[in-house]
Protein backbone atom coordinates (compact mmCIF):
# COMPACT_ATOMS: atom_id res chain seq x y z
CA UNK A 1 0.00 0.00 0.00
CA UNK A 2 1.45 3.04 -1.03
CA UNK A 3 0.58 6.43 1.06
CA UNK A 4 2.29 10.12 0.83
CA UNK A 5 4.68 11.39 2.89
CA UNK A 6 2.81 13.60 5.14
CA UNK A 7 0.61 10.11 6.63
CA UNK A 8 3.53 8.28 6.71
CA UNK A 9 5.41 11.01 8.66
CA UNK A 10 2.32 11.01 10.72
CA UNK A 11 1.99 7.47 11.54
CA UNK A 12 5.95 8.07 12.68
CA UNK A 13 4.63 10.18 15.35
CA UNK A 14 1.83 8.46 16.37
CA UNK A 15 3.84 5.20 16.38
CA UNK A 16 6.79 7.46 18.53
CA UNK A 17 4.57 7.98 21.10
CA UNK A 18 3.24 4.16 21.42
CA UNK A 19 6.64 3.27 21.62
CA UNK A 20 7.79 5.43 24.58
CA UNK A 21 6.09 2.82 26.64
CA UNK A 22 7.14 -0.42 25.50
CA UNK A 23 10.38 -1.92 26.98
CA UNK A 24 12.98 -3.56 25.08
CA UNK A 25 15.28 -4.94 27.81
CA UNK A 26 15.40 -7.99 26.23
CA UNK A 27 16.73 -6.66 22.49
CA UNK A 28 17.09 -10.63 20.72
CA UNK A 29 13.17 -11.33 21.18
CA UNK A 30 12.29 -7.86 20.20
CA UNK A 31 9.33 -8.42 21.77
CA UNK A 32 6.85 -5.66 23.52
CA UNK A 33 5.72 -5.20 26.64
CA UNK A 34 2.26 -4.29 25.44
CA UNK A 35 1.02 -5.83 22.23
CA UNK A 36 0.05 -3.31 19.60
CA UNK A 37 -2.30 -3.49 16.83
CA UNK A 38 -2.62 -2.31 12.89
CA UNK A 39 -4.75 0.30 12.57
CA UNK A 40 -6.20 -0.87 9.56
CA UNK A 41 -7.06 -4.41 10.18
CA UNK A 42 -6.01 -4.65 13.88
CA UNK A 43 -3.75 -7.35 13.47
CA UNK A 44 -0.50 -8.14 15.31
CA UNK A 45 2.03 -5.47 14.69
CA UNK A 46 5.82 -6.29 15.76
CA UNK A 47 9.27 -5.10 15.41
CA UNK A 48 11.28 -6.21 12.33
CA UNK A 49 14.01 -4.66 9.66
CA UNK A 50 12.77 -5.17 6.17
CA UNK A 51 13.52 -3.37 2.09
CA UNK A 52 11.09 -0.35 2.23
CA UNK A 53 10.32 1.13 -1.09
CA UNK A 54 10.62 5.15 -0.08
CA UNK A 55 9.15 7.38 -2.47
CA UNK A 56 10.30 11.15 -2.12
CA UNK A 57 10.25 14.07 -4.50
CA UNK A 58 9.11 12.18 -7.81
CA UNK A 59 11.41 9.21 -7.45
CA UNK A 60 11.50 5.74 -5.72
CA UNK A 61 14.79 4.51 -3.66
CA UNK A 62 14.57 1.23 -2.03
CA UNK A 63 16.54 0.93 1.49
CA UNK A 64 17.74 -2.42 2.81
CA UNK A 65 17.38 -3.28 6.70
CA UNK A 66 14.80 -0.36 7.47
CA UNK A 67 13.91 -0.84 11.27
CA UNK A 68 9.62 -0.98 10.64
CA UNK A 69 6.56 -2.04 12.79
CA UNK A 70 4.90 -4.47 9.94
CA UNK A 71 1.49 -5.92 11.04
CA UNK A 72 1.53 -9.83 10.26
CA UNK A 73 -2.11 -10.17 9.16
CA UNK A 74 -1.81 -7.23 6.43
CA UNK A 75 1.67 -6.61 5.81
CA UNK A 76 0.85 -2.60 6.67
CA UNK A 77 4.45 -0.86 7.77
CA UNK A 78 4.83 2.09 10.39
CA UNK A 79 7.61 4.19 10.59
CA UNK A 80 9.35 5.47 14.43
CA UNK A 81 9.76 9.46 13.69
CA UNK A 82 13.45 9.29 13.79
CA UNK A 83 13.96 6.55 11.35
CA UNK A 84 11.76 8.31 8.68
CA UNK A 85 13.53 11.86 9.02
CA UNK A 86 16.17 9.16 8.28
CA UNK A 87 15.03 8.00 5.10
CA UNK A 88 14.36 11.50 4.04
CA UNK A 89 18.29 12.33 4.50
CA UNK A 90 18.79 8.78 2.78
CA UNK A 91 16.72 9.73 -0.13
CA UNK A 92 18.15 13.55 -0.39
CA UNK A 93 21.45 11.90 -0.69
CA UNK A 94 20.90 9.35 -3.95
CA UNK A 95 23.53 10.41 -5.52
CA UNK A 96 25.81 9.09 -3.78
CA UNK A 97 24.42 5.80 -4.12
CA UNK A 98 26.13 2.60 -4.74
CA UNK A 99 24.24 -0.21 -5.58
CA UNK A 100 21.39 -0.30 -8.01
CA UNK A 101 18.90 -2.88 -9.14
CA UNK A 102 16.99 -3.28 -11.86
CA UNK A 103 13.24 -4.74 -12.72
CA UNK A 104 11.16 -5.25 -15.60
CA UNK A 105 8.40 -2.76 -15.61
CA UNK A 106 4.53 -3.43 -17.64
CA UNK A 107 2.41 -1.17 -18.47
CA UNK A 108 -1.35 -2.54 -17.14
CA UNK A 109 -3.04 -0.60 -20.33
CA UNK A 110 -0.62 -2.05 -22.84
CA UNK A 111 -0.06 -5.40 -20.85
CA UNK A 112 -1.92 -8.04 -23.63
CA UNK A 113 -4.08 -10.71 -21.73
């Protein structure tokens, strides 16, 4: 599911805050305190790193090992504050990138059936 930047800036925050209280003493389970739940489908949501696609200023950039909250019912990602402001200096910075990939790409109107 792709969203704009301002809701996923705002889930950031929202997820920030939910975050505050959870305690991760125990940092190889990864495991909260609290469970939390999607917003969308109100599945499980837990901690994992995972390629996010990052759309910013008219172009894509995919980022390896992004630390997200991905609900396991839905697959619907949430971003902490701090590691989307990251992204953003990430994606500002794609010049300097290294490594690219590259995909085959169909148009749907064109695509023959």
């Amino acid at each position: 599911m792709i969203h704009g930047a301002k809701s996923w800036w705002l889930r950031g925050r929202f997820w920030q805050r939910e975050i505050a209280t959870m305690n991760f003493s125990n940092r190889k389970s990864r495991t909260a305190t609290r469970a939390q739940t999607c917003e969308f489908c109100n599945g499980k949501v837990d901690l994992r790193r995972s390629r996010v696609p990052f759309h910013f200023k008219g172009t894509t950039i995919y980022v390896d090992n992004v630390p997200t909250w991905s609900c396991k019912k839905c697959g619907e990602r949430y971003f902490d504050a701090p590691v989307y402001k990251r992204l953003e200096e990430i994606a500002r910075q794609s010049q300097t990138i290294r490594a690219a990939i590259t995909f085959s790409l169909a148009d749907y109107a064109e695509a023959v059936a």
